[in-house]
Protein backbone atom coordinates (compact mmCIF):
# COMPACT_ATOMS: atom_id res chain seq x y z
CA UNK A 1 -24.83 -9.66 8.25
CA UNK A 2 -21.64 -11.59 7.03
CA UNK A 3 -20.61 -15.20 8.60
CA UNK A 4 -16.63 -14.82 8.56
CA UNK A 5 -14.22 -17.55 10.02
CA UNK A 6 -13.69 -15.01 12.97
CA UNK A 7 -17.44 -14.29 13.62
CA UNK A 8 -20.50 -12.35 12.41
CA UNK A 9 -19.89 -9.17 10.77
CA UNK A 10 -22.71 -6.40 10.24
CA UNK A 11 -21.94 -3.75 8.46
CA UNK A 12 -23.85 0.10 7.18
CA UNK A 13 -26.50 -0.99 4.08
CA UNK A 14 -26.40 1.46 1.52
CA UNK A 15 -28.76 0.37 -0.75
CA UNK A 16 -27.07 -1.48 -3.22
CA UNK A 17 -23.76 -1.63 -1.32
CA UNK A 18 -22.84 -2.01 2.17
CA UNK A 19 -19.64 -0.85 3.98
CA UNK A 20 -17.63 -2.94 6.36
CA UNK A 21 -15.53 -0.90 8.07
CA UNK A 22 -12.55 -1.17 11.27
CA UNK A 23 -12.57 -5.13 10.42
CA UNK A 24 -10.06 -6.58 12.35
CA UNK A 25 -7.44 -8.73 10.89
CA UNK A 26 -4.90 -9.56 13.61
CA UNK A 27 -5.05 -9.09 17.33
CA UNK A 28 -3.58 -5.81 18.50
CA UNK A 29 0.12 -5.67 18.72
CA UNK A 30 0.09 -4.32 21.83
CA UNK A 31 2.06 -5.59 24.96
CA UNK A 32 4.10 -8.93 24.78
CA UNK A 33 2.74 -8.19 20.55
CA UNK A 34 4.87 -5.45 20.42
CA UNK A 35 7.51 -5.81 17.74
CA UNK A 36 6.46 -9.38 17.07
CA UNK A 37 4.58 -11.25 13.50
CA UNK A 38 0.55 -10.21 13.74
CA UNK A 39 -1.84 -13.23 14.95
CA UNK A 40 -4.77 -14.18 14.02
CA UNK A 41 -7.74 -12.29 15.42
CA UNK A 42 -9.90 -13.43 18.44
CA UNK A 43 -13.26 -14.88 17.67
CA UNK A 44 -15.95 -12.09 17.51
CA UNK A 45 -18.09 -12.09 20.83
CA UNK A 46 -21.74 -11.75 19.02
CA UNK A 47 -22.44 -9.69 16.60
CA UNK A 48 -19.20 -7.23 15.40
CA UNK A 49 -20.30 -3.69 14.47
CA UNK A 50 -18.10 -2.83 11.53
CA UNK A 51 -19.71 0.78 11.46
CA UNK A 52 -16.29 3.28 11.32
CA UNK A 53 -12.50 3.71 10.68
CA UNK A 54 -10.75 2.13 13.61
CA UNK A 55 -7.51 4.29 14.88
CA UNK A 56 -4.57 4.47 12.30
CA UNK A 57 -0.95 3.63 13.49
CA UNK A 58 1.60 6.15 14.98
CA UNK A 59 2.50 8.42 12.95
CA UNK A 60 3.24 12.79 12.24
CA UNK A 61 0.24 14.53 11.81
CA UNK A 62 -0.17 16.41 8.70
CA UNK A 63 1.89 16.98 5.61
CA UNK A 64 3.29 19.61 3.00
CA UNK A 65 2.04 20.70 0.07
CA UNK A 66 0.29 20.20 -2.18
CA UNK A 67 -0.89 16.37 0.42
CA UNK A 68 -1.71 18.57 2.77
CA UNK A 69 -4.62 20.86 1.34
CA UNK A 70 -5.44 17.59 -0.43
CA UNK A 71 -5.52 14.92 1.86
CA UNK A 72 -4.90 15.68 4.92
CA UNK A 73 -7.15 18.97 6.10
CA UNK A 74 -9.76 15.80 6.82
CA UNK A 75 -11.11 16.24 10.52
CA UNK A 76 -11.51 12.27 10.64
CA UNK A 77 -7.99 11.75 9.39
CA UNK A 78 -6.67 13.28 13.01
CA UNK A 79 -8.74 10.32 14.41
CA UNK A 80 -7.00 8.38 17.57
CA UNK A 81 -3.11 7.04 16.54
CA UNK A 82 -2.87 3.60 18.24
CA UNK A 83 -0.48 0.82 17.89
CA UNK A 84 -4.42 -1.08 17.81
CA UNK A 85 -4.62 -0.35 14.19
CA UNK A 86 -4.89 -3.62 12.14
CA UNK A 87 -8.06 -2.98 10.37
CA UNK A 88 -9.05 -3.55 7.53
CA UNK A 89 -12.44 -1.64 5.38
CA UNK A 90 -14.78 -3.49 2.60
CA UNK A 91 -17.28 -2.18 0.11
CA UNK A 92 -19.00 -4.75 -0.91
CA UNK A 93 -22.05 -4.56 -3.83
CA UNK A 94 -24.91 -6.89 -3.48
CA UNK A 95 -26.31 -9.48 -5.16
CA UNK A 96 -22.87 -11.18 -6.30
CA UNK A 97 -20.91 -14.34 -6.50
CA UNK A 98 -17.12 -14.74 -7.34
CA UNK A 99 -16.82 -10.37 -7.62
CA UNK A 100 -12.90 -9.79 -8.25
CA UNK A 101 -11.34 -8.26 -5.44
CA UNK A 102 -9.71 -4.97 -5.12
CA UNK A 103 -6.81 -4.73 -2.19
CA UNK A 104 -5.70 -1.40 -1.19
CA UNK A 105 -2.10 -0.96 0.47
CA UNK A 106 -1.82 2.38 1.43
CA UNK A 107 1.05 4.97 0.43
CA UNK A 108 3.51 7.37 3.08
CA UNK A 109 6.90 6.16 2.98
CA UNK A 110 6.23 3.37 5.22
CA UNK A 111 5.82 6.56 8.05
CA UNK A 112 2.30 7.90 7.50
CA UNK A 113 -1.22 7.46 6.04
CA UNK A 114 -4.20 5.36 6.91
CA UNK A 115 -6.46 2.73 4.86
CA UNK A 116 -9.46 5.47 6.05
CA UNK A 117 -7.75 9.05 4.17
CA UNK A 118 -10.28 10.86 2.53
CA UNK A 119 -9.35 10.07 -0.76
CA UNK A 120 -10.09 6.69 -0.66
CA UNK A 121 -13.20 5.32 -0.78
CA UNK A 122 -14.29 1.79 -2.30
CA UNK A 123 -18.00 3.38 -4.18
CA UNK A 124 -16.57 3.59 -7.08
CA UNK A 125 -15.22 0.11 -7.83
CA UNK A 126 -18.95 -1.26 -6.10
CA UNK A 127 -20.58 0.47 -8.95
CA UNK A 128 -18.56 -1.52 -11.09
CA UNK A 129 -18.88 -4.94 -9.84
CA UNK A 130 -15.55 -4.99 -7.84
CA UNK A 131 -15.18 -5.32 -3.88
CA UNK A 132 -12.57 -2.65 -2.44
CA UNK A 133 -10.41 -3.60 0.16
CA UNK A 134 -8.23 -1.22 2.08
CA UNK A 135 -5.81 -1.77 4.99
CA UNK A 136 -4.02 -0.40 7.80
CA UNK A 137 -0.42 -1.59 8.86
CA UNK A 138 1.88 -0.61 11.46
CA UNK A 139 4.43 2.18 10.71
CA UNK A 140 7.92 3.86 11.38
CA UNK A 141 8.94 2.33 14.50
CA UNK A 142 6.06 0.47 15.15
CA UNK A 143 6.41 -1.56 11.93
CA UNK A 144 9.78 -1.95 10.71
CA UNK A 145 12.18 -1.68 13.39
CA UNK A 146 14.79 -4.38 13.64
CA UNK A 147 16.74 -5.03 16.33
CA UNK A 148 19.79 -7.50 17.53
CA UNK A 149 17.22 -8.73 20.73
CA UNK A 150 14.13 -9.08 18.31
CA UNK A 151 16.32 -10.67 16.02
CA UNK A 152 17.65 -13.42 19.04
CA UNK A 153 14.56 -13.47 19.93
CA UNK A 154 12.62 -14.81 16.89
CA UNK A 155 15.20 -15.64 14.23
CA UNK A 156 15.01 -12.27 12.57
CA UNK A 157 13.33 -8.77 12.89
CA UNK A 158 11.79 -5.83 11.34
CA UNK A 159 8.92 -6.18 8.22
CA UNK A 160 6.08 -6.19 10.82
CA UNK A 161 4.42 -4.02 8.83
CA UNK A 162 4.84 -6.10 5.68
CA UNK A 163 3.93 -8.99 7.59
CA UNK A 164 1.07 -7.32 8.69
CA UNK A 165 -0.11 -6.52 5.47
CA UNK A 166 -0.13 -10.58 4.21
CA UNK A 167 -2.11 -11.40 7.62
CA UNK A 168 -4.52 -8.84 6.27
CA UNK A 169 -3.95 -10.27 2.42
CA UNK A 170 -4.51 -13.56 4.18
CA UNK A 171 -7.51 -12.53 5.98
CA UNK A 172 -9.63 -11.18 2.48
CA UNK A 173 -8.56 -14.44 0.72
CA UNK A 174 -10.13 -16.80 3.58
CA UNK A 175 -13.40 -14.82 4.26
CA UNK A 176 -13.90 -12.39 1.06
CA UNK A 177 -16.32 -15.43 -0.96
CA UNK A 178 -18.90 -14.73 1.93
CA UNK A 179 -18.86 -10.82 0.83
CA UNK A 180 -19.67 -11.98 -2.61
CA UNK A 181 -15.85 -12.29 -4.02
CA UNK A 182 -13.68 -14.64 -5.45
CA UNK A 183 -10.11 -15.06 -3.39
CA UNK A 184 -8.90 -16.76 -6.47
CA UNK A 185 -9.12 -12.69 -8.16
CA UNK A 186 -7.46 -10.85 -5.71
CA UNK A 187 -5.62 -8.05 -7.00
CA UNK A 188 -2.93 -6.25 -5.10
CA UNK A 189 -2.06 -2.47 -5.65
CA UNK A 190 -1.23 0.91 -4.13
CA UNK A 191 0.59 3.77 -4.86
CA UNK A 192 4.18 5.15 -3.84
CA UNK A 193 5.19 2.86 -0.47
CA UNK A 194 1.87 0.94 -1.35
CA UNK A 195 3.74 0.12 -4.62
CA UNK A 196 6.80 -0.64 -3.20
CA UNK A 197 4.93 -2.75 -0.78
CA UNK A 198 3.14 -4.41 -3.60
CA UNK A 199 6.60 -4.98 -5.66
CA UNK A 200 7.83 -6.80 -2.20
CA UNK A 201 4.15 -9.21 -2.61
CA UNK A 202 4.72 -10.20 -5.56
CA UNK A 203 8.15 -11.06 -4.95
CA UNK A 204 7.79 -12.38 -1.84
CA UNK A 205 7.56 -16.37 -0.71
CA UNK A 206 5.01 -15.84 1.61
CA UNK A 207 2.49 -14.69 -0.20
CA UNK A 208 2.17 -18.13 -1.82
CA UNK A 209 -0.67 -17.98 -4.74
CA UNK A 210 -2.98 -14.96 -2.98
CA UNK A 211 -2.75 -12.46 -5.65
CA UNK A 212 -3.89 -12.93 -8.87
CA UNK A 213 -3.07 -9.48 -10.52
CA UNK A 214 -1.12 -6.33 -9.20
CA UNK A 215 -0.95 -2.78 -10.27
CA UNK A 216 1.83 -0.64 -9.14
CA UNK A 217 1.83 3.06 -9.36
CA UNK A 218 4.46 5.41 -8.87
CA UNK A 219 6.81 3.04 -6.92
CA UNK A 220 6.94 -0.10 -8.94
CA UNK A 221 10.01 -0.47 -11.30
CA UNK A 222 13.48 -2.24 -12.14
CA UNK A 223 16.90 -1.10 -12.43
CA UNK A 224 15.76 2.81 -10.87
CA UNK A 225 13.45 3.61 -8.76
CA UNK A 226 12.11 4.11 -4.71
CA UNK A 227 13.60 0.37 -3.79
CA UNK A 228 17.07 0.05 -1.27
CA UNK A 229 18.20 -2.86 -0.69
CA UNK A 230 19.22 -3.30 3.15
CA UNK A 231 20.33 -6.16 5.09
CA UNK A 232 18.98 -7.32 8.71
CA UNK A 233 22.20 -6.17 10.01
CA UNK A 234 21.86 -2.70 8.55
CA UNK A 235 18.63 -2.12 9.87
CA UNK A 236 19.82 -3.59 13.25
CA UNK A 237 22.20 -0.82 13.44
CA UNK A 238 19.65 1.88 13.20
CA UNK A 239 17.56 -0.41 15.89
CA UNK A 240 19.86 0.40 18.36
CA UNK A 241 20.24 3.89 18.30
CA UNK A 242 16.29 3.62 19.88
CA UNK A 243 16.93 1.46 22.49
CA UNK A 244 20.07 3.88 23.45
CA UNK A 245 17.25 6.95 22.97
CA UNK A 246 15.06 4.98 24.73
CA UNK A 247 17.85 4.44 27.34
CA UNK A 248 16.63 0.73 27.66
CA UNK A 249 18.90 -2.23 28.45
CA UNK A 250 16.77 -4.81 27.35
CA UNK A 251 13.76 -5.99 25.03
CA UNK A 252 11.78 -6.12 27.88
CA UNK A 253 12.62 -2.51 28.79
CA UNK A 254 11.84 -1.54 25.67
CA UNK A 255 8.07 -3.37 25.37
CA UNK A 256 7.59 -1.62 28.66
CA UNK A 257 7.33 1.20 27.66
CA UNK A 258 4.18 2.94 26.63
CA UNK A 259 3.45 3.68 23.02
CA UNK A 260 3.25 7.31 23.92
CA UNK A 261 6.97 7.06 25.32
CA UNK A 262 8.26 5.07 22.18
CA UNK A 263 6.58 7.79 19.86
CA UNK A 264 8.36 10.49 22.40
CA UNK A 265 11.44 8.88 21.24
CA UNK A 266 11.34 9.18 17.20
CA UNK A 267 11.99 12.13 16.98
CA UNK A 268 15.03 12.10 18.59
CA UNK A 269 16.15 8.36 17.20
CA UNK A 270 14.84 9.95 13.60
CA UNK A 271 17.49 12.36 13.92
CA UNK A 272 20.61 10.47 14.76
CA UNK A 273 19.25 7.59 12.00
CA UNK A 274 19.22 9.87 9.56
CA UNK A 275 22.86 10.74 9.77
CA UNK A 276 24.40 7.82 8.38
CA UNK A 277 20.57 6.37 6.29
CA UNK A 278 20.51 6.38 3.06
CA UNK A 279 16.51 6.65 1.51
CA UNK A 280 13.62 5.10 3.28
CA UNK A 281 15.53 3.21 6.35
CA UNK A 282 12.59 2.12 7.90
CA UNK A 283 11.27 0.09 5.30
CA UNK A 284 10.95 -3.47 4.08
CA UNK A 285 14.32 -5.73 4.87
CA UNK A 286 16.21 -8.41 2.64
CA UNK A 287 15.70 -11.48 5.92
CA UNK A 288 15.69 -14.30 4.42
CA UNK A 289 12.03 -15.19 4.47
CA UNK A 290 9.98 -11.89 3.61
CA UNK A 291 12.62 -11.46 0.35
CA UNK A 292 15.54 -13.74 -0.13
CA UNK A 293 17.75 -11.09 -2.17
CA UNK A 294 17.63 -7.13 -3.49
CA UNK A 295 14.15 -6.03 -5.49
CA UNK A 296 15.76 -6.28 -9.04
CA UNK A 297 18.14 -9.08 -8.06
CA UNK A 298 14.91 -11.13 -7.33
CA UNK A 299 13.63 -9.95 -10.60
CA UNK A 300 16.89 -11.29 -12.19
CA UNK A 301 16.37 -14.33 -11.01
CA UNK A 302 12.59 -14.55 -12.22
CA UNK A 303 11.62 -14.34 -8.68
CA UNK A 304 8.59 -12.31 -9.23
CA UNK A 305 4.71 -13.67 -9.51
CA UNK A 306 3.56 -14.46 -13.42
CA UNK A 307 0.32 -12.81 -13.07
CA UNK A 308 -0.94 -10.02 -15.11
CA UNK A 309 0.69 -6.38 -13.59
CA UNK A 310 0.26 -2.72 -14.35
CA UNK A 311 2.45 -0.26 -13.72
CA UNK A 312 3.18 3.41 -14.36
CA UNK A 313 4.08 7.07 -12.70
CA UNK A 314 3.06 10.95 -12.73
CA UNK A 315 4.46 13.57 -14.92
CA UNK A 316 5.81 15.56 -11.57
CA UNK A 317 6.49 12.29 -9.68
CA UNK A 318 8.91 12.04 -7.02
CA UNK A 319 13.05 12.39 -8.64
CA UNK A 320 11.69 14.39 -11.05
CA UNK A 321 13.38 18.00 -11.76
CA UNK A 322 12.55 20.75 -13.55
CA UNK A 323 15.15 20.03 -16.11
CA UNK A 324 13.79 16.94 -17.46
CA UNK A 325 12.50 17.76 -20.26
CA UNK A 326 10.94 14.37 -22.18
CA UNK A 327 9.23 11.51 -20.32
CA UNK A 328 12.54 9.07 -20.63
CA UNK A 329 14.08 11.42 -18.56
CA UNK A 330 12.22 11.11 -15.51
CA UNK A 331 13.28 7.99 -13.25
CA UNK A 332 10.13 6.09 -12.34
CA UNK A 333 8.95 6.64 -16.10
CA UNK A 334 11.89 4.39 -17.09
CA UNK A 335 11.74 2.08 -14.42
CA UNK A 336 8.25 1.43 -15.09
CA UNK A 337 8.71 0.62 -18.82
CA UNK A 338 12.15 -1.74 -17.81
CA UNK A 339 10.17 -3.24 -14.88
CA UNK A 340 7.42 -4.52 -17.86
CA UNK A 341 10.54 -5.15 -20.52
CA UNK A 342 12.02 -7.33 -17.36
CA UNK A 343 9.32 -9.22 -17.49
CA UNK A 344 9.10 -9.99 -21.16
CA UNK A 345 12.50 -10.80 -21.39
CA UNK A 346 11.67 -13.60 -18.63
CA UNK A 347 9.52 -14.99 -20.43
CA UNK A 348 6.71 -13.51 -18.69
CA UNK A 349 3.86 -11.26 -19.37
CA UNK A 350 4.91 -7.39 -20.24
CA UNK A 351 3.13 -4.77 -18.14
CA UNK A 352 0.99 -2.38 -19.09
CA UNK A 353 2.40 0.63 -18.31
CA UNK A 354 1.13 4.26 -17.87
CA UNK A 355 1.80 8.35 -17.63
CA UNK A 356 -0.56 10.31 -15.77
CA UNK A 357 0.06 13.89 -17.30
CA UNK A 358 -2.98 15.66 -15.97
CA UNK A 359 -1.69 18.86 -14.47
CA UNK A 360 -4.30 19.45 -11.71
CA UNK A 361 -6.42 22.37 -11.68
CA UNK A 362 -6.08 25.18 -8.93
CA UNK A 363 -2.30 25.78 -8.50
CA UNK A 364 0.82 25.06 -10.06
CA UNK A 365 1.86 22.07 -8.71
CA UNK A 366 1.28 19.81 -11.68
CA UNK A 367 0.79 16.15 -12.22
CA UNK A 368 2.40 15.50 -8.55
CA UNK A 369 3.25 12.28 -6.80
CA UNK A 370 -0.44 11.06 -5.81
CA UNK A 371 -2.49 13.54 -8.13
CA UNK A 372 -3.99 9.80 -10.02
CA UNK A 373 -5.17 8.86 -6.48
CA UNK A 374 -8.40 11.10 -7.13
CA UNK A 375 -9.31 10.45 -10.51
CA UNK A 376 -8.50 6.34 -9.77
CA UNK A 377 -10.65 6.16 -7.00
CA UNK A 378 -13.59 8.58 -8.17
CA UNK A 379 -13.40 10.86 -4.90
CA UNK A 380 -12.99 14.20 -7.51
CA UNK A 381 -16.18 15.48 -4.90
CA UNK A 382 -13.89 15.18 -1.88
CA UNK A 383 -11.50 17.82 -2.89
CA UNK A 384 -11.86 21.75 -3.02
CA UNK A 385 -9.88 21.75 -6.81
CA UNK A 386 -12.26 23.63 -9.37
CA UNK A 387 -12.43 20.12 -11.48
CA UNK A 388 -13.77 20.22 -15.19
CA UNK A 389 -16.44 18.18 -17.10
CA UNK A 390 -13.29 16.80 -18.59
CA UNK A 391 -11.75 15.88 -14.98
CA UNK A 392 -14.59 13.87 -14.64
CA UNK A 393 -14.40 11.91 -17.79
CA UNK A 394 -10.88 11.28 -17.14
CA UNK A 395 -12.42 9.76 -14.02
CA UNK A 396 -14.89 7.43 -14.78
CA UNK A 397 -12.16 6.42 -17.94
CA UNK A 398 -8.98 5.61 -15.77
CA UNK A 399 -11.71 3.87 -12.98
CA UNK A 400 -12.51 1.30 -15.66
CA UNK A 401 -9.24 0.67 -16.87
CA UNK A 402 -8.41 -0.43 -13.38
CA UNK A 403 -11.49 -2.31 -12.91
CA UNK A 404 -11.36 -3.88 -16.28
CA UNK A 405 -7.66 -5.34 -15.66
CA UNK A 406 -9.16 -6.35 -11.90
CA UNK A 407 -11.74 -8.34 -13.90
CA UNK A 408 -9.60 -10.08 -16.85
CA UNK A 409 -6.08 -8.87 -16.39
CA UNK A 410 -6.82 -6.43 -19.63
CA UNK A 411 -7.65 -2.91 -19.34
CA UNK A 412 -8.90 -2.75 -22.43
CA UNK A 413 -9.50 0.66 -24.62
CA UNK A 414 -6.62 -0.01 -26.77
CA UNK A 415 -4.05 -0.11 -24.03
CA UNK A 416 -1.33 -2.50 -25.04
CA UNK A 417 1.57 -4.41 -23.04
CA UNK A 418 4.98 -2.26 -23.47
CA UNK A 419 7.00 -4.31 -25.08
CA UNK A 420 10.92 -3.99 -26.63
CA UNK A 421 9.17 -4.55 -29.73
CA UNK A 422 6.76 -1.92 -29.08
CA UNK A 423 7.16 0.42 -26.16
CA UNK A 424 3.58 1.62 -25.72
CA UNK A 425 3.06 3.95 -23.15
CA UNK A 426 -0.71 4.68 -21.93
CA UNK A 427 -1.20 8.44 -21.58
CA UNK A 428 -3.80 9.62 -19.30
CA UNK A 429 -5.04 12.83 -19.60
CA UNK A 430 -8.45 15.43 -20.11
């Protein structure tokens, strides 16, 4: 049993750890919350059970490969899609006082994925002294859809899903000293949009002084990379074309509709978006108040946290081609090692940054966008790849150089800041 500012919390004892999970963080954005900032939760009426994954937000069912064999063939991952989906999960070990936190953002191109996939799992960091946090936020349509009447409605619109994601940020740093952790050790990270959304944290004024340390991986970078830079008024324009699909002449037309007619409509709005979008349009927004400017205009300006950050990519990462031949060659491998020398030549502390080369075992596919997410989060049992003794030991190696920086902001092992001076590269590998 946890006291929280919202309420009592009870949670499934496992011994030395105990799982909190479908915590929620905001009231559901359902209704009149459609399309609007998250709010804080209602108070919990008795005892909450935090006992399962709570529904994850609208989104396509399945994947291709190689995430769909891998992640997504998960029975509980086809669990109920709601616009109710600001949870959050905590693995919490016993028995300690000011733990560093771990905060999970999830990965999908802002469209897809859930804080509950079977890949992720907090065990691992518990057994090492950290408390894992991960988190749902609301996607596609549901999350970052701006619009002229949203926008004349409450000064600006879109980044609900980034807005979501500091309520739940928020949240862990008010209540996570009565789990055992210390909100002044809070340390962002997540991989591909979870990246990028980490990149817009740590850049972003609202976040204030909540995280401590942030680890980006495979969507963090300067100069080349994942990040577009679009205006409110771009992302107005594609805002429209749903209200047109959605043959509604006003906001309130629009919030009357059920979610199941809304999610009728994106496939349809998807398609005429997507002839004049260029990359991920329905994604975080330059508004004024969630960023002020572009991703590596802000870093240009020194607009970025100075707090300890890691960053890296996979050898078959996303813009790479069979043609690239050497690691400088492949985009989010440079952008990783300019995001750290950006930061040195502000005057701030150089990343450490990495290459995950491990060609995974039981097809061809490589060292693919989100092959680390295994080996980082120690969930090798979860997956039907015939892994090696040396799989394993890659593991439990790469689990505490994450926990290690979570702890002191060093990874330790020999892994060294990249640097003009000295460019060092950590390679991870059997």
């Amino acid at each position: 049993m946890v006291e929280t500012k919202y309420g009592k919390l009870e949670g499934a004892d496992h011994g030395w750890y105990t799982a909190y999970l479908g915590v929620p963080y905001a009231k559901a954005p359902v209704g009149e919350l459609r399309w609007k900032a998250p709010e804080e939760p209602d108070l919990y009426d008795g005892v909450l059970q935090a006992l399962d994954f709570q529904a994850k937000s609208w989104q396509r069912e399945g994947s291709s490969p190689p995430w769909d064999k891998d992640f997504y063939d998960d029975p509980a991952f086809s669990r109920k899609l709601s616009e109710d989906c600001l949870y959050l999960n905590i693995w919490a070990p016993k028995n300690v006082e000011k733990a560093p936190v771990a905060f999970w953002i999830h990965g999908g191109a802002f469209m897809g994925g859930s804080g509950g996939e079977k890949e992720f799992d907090g065990t691992a960091y518990a057994r090492r002294g950290v408390i894992f946090v991960s988190i749902q936020y609301r996607l596609g349509i549901f999350g970052f859809l701006a619009h002229p009447w949203l926008t004349e409605e409450a000064g600006t619109s879109g980044n609900y899903g980034m807005l979501d994601q500091i309520a739940a940020l928020k949240w862990v740093y008010e209540n996570i000293a009565a789990f055992g952790g210390d909100p002044d050790n809070i340390t962002v990270f997540g991989q591909s949009a979870g990246a990028m959304s980490t990149q817009t944290l740590i850049e972003s004024p609202l976040t204030e002084h909540m995280i401590a340390k942030a680890i980006l991986q495979s969507g963090g970078s300067y100069g080349i990379g994942l990040h577009s830079d679009r205006t409110l008024k771009e992302a107005e324009g594609y805002g429209l074309l749903l209200s047109e699909v959605l043959n509604a002449g006003s906001l309130e037309e629009m919030r009357a509709k059920t979610a199941e007619e809304i999610w009728e409509a994106n496939g349809p709005f998807m398609a005429k978006a997507m002839e004049k979008a260029r990359g991920l349009f329905l994604a975080p927004i330059i508004d004024g108040k969630l960023l002020t400017g572009g991703y590596y205009e802000l870093m240009d300006k020194g607009e970025i946290k100075d707090i300890p950050m890691m960053v890296g990519s996979t050898k078959d990462d996303i813009m790479v081609s069979p043609e690239m031949k050497t690691p400088e060659e492949r985009p989010l491998y440079r952008g990783s090692i300019a995001f750290s020398q950006k930061l040195e030549e502000l005057g701030r502390r150089p990343a450490y940054v990495y290459d995950f080369v491990r060609d995974l075992p039981g097809d061809e596919q490589g060292a693919w966008h989100s092959a680390e997410l295994w080996f980082m989060m120690g969930t090798l049992d979860r997956c039907w790849r015939p892994w090696t003794p040396e799989d394993y030991a890659l593991s439990a190696r790469m689990m505490d150089l994450w926990t290690n920086f979570m702890k002191t902001g060093d990874p330790g092992n020999g892994w060294r800041p990249c640097t003009k001076e000295d460019p060092y590269v950590q390679t991870l590998d059997i």
